[in-house]
C-alpha atoms as a PDB file:
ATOM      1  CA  UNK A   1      -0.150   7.992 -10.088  1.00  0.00           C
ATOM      2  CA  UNK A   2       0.138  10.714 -13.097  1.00  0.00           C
ATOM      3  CA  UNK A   3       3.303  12.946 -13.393  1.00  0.00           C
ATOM      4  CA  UNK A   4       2.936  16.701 -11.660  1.00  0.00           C
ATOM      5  CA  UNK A   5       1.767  18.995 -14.029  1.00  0.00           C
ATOM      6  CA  UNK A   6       4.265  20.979 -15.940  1.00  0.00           C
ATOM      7  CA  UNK A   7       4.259  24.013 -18.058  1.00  0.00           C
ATOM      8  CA  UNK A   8       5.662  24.153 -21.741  1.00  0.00           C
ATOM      9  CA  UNK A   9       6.201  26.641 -24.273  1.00  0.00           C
ATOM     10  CA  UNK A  10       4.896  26.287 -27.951  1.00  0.00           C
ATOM     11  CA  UNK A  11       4.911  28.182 -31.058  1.00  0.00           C
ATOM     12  CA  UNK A  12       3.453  28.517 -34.333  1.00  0.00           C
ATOM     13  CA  UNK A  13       5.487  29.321 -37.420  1.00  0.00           C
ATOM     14  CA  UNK A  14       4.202  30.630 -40.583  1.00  0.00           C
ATOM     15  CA  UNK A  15       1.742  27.634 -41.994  1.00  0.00           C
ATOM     16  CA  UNK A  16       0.285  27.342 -38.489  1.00  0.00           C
ATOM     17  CA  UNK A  17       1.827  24.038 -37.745  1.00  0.00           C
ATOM     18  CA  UNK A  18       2.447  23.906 -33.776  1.00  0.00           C
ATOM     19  CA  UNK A  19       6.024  23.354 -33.046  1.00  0.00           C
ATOM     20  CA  UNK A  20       6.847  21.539 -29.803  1.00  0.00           C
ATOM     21  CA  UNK A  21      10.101  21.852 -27.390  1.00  0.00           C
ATOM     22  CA  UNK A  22      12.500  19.292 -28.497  1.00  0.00           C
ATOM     23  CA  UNK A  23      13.141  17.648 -24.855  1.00  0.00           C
ATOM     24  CA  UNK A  24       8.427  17.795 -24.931  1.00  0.00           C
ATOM     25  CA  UNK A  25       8.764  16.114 -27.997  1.00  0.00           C
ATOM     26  CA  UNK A  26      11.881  13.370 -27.007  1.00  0.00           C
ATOM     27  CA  UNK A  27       9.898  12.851 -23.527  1.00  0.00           C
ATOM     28  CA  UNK A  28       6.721  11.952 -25.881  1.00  0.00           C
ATOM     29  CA  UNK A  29       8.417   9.792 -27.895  1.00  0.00           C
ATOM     30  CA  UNK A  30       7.604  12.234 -31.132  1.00  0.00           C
ATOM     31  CA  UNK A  31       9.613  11.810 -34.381  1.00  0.00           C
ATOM     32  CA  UNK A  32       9.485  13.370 -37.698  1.00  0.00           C
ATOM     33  CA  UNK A  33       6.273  11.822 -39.377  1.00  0.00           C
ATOM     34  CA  UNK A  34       4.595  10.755 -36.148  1.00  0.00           C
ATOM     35  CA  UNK A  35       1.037  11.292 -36.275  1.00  0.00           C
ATOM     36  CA  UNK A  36      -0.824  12.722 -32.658  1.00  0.00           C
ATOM     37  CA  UNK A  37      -4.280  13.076 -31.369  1.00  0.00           C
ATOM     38  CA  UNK A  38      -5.290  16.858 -30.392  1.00  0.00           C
ATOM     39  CA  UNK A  39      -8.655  17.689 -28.062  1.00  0.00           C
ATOM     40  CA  UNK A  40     -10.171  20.242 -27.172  1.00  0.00           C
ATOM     41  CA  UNK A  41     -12.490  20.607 -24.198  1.00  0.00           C
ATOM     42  CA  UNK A  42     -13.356  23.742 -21.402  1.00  0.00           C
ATOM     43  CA  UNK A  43     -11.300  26.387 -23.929  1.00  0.00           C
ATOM     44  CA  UNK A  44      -8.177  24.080 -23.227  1.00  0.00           C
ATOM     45  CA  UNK A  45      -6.230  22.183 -25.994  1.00  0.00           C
ATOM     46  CA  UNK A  46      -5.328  17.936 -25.134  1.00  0.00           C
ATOM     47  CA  UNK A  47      -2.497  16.671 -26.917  1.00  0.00           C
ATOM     48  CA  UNK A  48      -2.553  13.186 -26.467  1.00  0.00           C
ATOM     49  CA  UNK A  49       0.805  10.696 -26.244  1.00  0.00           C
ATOM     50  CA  UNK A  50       0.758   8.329 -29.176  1.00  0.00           C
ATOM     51  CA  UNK A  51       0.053   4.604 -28.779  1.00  0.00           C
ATOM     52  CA  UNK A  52       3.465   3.301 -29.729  1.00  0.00           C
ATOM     53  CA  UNK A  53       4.797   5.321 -26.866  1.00  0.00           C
ATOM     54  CA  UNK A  54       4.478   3.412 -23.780  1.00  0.00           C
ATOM     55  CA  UNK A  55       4.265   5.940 -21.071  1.00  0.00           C
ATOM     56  CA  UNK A  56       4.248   4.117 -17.317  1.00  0.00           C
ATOM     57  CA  UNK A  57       5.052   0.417 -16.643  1.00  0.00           C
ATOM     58  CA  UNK A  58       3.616  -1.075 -13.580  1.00  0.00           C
ATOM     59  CA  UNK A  59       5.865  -3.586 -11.541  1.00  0.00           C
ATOM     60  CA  UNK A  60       4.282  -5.151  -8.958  1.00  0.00           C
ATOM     61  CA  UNK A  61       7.248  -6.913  -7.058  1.00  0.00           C
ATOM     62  CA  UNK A  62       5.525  -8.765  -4.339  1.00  0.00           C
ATOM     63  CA  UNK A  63       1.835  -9.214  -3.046  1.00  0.00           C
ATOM     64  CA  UNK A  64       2.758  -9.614   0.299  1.00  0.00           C
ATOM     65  CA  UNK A  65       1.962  -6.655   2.668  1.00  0.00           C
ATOM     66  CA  UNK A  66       2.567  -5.781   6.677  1.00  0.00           C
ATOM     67  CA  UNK A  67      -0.583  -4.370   6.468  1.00  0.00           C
ATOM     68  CA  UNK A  68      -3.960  -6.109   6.878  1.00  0.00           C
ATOM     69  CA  UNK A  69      -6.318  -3.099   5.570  1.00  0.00           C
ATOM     70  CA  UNK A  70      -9.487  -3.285   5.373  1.00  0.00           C
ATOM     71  CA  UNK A  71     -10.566  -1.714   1.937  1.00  0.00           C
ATOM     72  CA  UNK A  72      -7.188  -4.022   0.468  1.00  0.00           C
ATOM     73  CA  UNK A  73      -8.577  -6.659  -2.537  1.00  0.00           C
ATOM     74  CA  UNK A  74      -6.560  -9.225  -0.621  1.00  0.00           C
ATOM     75  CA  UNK A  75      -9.129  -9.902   1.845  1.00  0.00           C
ATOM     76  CA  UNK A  76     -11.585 -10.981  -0.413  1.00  0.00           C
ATOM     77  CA  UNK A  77      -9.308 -13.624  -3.228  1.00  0.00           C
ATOM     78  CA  UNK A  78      -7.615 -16.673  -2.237  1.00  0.00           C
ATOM     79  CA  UNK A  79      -4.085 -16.299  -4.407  1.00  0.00           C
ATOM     80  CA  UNK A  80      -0.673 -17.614  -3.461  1.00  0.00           C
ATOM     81  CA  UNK A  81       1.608 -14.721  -1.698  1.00  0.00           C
ATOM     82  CA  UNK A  82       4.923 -14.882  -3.361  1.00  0.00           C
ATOM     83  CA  UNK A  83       7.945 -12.182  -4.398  1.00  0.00           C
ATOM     84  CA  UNK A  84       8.780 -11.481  -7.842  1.00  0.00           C
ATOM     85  CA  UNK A  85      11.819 -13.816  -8.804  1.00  0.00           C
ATOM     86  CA  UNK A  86      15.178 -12.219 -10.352  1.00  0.00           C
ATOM     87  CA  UNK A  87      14.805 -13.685 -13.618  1.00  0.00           C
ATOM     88  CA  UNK A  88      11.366 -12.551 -14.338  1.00  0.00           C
ATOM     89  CA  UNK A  89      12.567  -9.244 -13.461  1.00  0.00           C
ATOM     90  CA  UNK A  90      15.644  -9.370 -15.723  1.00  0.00           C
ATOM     91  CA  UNK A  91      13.172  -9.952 -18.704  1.00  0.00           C
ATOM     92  CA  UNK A  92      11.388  -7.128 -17.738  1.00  0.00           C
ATOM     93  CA  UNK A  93      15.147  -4.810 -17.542  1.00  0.00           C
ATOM     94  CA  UNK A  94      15.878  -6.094 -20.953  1.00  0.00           C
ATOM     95  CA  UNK A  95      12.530  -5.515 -22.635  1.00  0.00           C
ATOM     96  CA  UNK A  96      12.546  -2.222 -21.506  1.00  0.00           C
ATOM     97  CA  UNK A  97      15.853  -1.453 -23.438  1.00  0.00           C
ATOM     98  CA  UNK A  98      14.147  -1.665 -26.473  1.00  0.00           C
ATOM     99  CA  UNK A  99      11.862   1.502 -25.844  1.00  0.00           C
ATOM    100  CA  UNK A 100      12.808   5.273 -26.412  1.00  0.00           C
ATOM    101  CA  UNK A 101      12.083   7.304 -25.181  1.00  0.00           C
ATOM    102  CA  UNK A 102      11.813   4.733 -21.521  1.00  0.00           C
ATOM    103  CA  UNK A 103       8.756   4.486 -19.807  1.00  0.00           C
ATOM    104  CA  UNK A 104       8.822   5.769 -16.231  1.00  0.00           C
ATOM    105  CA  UNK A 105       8.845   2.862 -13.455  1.00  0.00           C
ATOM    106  CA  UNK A 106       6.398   2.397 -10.920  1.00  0.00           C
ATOM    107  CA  UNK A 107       6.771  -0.093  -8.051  1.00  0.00           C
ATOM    108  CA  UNK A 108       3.320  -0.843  -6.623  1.00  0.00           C
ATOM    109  CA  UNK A 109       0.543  -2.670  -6.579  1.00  0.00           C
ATOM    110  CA  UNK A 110      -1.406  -5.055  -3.950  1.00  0.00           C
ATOM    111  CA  UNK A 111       1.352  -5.757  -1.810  1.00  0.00           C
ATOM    112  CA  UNK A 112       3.717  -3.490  -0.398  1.00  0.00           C
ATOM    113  CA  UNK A 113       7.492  -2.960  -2.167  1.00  0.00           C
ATOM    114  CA  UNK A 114       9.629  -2.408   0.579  1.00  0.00           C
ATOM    115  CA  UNK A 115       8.618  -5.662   1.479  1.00  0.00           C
ATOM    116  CA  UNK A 116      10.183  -7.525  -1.278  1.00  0.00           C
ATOM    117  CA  UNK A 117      14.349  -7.781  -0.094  1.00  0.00           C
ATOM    118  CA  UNK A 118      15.316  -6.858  -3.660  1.00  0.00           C
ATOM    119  CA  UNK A 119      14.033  -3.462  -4.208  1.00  0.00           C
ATOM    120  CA  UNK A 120      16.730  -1.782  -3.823  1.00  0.00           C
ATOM    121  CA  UNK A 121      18.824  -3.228  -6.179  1.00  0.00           C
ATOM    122  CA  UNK A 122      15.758  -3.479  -8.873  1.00  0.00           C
ATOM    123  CA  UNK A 123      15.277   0.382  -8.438  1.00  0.00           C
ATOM    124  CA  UNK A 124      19.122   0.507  -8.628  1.00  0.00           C
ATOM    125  CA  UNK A 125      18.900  -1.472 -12.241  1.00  0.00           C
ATOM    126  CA  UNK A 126      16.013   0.837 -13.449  1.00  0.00           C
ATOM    127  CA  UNK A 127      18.042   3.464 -12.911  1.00  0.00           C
ATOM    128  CA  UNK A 128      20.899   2.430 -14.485  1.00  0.00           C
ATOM    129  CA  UNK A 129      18.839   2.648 -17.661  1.00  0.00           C
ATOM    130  CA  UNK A 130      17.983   5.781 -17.358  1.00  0.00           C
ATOM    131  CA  UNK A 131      14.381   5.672 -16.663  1.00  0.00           C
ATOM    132  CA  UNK A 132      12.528   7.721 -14.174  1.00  0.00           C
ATOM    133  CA  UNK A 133      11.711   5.489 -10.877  1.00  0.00           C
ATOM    134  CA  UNK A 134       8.156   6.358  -8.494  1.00  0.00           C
ATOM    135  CA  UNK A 135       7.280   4.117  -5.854  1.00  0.00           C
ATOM    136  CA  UNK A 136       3.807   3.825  -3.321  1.00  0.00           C
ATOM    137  CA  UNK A 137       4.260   2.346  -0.231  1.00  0.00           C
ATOM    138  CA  UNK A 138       2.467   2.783   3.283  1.00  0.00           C
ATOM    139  CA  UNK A 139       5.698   3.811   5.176  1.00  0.00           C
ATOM    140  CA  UNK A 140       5.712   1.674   7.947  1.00  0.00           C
ATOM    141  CA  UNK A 141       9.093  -0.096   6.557  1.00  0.00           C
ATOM    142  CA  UNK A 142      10.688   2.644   6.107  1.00  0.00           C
ATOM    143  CA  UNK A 143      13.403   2.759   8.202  1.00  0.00           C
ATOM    144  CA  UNK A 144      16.663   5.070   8.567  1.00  0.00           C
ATOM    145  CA  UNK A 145      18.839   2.197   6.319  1.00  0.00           C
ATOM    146  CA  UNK A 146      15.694   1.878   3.419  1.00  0.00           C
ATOM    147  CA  UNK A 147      15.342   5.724   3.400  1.00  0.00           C
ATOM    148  CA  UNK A 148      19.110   6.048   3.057  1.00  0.00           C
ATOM    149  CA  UNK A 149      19.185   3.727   0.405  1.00  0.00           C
ATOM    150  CA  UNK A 150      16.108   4.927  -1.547  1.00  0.00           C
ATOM    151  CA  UNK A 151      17.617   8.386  -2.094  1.00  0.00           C
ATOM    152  CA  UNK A 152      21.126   7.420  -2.863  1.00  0.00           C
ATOM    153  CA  UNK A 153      19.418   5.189  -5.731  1.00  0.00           C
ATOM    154  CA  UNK A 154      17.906   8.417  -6.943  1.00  0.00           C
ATOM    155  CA  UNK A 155      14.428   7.232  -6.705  1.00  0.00           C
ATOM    156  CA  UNK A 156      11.942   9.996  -8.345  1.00  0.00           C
ATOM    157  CA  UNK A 157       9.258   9.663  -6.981  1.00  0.00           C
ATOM    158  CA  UNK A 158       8.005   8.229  -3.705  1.00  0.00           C
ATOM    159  CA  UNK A 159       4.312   8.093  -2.683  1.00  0.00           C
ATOM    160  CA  UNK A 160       2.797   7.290   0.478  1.00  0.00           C
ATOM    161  CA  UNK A 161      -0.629   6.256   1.540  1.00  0.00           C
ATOM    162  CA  UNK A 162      -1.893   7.590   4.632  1.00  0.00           C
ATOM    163  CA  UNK A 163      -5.968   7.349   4.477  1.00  0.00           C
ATOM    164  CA  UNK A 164      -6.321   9.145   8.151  1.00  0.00           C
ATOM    165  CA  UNK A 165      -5.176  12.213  10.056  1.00  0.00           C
ATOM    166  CA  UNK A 166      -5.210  10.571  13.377  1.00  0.00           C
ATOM    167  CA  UNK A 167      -3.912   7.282  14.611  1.00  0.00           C
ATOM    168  CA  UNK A 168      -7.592   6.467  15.583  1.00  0.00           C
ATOM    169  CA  UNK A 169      -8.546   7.592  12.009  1.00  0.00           C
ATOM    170  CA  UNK A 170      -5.748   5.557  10.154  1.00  0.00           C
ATOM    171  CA  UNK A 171      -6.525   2.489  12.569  1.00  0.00           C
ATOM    172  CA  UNK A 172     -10.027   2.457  11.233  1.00  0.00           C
ATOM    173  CA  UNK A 173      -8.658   2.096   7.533  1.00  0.00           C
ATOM    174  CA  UNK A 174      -5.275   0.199   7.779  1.00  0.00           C
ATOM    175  CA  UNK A 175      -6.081  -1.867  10.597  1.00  0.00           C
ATOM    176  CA  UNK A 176      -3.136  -0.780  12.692  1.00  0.00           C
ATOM    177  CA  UNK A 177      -1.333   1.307  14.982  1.00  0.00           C
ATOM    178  CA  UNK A 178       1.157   2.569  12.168  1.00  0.00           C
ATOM    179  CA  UNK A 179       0.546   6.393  11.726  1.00  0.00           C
ATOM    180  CA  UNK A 180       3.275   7.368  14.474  1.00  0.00           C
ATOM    181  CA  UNK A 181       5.555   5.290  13.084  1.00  0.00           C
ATOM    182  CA  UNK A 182       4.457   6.415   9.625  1.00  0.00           C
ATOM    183  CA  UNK A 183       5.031  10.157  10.586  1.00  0.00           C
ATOM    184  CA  UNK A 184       8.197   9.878  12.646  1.00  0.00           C
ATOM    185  CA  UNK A 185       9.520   7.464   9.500  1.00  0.00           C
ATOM    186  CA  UNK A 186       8.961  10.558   7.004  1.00  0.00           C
ATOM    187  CA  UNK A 187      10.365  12.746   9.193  1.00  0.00           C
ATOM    188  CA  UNK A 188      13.683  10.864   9.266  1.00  0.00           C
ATOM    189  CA  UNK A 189      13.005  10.750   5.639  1.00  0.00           C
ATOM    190  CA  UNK A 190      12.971  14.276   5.379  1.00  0.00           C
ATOM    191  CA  UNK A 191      15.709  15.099   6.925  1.00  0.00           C
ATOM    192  CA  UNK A 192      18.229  12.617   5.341  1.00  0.00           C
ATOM    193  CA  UNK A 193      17.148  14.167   1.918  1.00  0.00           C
ATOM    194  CA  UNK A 194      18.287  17.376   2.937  1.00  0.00           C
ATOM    195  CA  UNK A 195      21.426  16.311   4.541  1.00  0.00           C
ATOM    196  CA  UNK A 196      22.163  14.308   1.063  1.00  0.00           C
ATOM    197  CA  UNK A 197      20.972  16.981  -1.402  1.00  0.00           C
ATOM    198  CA  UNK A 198      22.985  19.554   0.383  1.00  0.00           C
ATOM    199  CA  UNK A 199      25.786  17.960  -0.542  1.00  0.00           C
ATOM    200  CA  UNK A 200      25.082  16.175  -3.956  1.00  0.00           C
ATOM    201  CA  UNK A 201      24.230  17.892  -7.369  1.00  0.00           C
ATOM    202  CA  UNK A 202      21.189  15.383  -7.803  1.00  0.00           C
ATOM    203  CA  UNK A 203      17.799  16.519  -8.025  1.00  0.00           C
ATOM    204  CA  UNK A 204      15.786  16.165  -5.026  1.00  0.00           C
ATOM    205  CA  UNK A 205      13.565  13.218  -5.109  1.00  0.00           C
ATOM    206  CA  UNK A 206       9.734  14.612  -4.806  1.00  0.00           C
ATOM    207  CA  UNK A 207       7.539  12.816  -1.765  1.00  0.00           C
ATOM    208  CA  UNK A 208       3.681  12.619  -2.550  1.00  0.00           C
ATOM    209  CA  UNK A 209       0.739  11.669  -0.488  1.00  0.00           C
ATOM    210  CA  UNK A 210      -2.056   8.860  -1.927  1.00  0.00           C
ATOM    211  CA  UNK A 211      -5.633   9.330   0.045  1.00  0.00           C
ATOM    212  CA  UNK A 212      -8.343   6.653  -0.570  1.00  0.00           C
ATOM    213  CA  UNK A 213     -11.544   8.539  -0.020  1.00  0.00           C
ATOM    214  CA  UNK A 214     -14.392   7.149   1.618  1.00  0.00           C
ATOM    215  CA  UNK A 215     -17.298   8.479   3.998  1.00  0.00           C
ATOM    216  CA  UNK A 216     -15.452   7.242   7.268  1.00  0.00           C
ATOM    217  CA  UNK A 217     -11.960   9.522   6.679  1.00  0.00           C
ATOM    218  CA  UNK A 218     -13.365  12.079   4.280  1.00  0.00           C
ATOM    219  CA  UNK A 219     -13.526  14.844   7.087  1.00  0.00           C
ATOM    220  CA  UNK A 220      -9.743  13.621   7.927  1.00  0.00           C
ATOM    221  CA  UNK A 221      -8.939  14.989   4.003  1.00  0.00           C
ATOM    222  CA  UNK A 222      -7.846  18.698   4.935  1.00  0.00           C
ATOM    223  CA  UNK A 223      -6.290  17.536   7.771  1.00  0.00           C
ATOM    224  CA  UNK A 224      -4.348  15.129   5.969  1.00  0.00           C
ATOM    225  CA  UNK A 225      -3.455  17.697   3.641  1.00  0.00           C
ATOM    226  CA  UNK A 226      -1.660  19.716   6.056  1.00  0.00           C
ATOM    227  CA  UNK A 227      -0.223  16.684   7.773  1.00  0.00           C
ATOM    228  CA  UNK A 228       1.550  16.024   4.082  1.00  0.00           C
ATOM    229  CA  UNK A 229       2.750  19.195   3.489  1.00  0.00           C
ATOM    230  CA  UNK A 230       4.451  19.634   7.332  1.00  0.00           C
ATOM    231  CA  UNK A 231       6.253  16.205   5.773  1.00  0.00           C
ATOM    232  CA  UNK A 232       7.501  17.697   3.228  1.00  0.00           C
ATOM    233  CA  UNK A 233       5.325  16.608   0.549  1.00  0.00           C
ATOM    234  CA  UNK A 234       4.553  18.715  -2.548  1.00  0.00           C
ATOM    235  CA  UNK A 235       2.210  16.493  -4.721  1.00  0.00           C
ATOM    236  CA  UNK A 236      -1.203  14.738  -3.515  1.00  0.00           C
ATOM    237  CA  UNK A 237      -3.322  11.891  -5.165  1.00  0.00           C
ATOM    238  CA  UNK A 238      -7.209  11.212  -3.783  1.00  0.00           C
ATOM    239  CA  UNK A 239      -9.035   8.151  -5.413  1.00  0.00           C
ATOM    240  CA  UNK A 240     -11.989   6.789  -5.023  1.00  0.00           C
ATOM    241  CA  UNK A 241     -12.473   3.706  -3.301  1.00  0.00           C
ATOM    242  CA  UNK A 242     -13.221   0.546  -5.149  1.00  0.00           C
ATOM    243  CA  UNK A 243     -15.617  -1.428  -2.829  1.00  0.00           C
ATOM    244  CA  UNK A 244     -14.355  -5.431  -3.030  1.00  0.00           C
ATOM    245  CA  UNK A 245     -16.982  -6.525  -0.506  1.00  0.00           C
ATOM    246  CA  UNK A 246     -20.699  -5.275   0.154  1.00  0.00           C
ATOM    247  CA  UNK A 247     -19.451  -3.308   3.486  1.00  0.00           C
ATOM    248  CA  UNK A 248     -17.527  -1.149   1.801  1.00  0.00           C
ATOM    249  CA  UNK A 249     -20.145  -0.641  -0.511  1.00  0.00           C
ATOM    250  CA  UNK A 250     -21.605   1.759   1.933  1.00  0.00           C
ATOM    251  CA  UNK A 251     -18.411   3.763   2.374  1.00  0.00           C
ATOM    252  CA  UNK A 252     -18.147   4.996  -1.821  1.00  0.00           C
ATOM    253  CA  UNK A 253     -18.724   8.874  -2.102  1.00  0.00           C
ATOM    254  CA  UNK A 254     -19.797   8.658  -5.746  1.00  0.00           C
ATOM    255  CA  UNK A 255     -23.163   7.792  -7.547  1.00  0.00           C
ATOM    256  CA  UNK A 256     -23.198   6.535 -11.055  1.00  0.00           C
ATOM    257  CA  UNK A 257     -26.192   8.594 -12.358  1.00  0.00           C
ATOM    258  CA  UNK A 258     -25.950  11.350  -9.462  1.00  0.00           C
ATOM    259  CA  UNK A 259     -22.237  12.091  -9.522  1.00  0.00           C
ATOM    260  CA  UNK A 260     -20.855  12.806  -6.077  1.00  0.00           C
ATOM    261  CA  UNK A 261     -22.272  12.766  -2.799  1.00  0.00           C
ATOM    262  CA  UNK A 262     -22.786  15.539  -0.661  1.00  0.00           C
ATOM    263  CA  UNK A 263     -19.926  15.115   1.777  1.00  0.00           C
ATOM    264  CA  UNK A 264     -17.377  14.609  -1.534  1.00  0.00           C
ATOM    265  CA  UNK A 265     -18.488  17.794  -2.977  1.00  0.00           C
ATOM    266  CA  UNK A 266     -18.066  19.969   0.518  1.00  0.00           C
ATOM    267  CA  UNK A 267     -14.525  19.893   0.708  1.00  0.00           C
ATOM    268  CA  UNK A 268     -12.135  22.603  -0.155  1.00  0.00           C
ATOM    269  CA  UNK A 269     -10.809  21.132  -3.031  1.00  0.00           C
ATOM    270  CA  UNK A 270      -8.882  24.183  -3.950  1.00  0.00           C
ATOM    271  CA  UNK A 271      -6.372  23.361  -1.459  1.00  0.00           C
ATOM    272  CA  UNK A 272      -5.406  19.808  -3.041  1.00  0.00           C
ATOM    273  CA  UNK A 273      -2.435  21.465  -5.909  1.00  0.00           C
ATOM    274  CA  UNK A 274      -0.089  19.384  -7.817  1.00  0.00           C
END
């Protein structure tokens, strides 16, 4: 999941050398002498981060999920389920104090992080660091204690997947029943960040919506949309599913040589802003 956009302010002195912000620069990891990549592409200028700035770390604590989806990688390998242990984690916290500026966090991967009984308390040590924390999970665990505890940590970022705008919909993905629970779980969520913001000088915490898109739920997309932003959701991430078995070959909406399909290409993608 990228970082929302954001807007910065440059100038150009006298010998046309660009001159960043200093906190653009710090977040970068720019210093005097460092050497960048610039593109341009569409009229627009790319400034690309350089390599020995290491941007995003991935922690996946646990592969073991509530869920049994269907388009999940799980169904198809035959690995061990397990939790990341404390010390493996505590060599990741220590490596991680060697880096400035600090990478942001991300807890996610196959399985799902509320799951694992530490999370808390790892978010809590990522934090400590001062490192930005975003987390993807499908919601169903997130209950009135987690939620409470998740935004008194100070997580950043938290991003949930809902791939239907119905519970039919979301059954035919996630296998499941969940998307009531789901709904009335980020609606508690909701609420308990305004109580606690009200009252705290913290920044809010920003909630984001992940959509895998596929030819079964693609019509759910708008819908989905709406559903996010009545949530209280103000960022959105759509992917394109990666197929692990032959069925869900069928359900891709891309083409290598063709680009995307016709029922990709119909939606009203003007309404999916960052």
């Amino acid at each position: 999941m990228k970082r929302p956009y954001q807007k910065w302010t440059a100038q150009i002195d006298e010998a046309g050398r660009l001159i960043l912000p200093a906190e653009l620069a710090a977040r970068l990891g720019l210093k005097p002498g460092s050497q960048v990549q610039l593109g341009e592409e569409n009229h627009a200028i790319h400034l690309q981060r350089p390599l020995t700035s290491l941007a995003k770390v991935y922690i996946e604590p646990t592969n073991i999920c509530n869920m049994n989806c269907s388009t999940c990688m799980r169904n198809v390998w035959e690995m061990s389920l397990g939790r990341m242990s404390a010390d493996t984690f505590e060599l990741i916290i220590s490596s991680l104090k060697d880096f400035d500026p600090l990478p942001t966090i991300f807890f996610g991967g196959i399985g799902e992080p509320l799951s694992h009984p530490e999370l808390i308390e790892m978010s809590r040590q990522v934090k400590s660091l001062g490192a930005r924390v975003e987390l993807i999970t499908n919601g169903a665990l997130l209950d009135e204690e987690l939620s409470t505890q998740l935004i008194e940590v100070g997580l950043d970022m938290l991003w949930v997947s809902i791939d239907g705008a119905t519970p039919e919909s979301y059954a035919d993905v996630r296998l499941g029943d969940a998307l009531p629970q789901v709904i009335e779980n980020l609606q508690r969520l909701q609420s308990l960040r305004q109580a606690f913001y009200s009252f705290s000088t913290h920044n809010n915490s920003d909630l984001g919506i992940a959509f895998v898109a596929m030819r079964r739920n693609i019509t759910d997309l708008p819908a989905v949309l709406q559903l996010g932003t009545q949530l209280g959701a103000t960022h959105f991430s759509i992917s394109n599913l990666l197929p692990y078995t032959p069925e869900l070959a069928s359900e891709i909406l891309y083409y290598q040589k063709e680009g995307v399909s016709p029922q990709l290409a119909a939606q009203q993608w003007s309404k999916i802003d960052e």
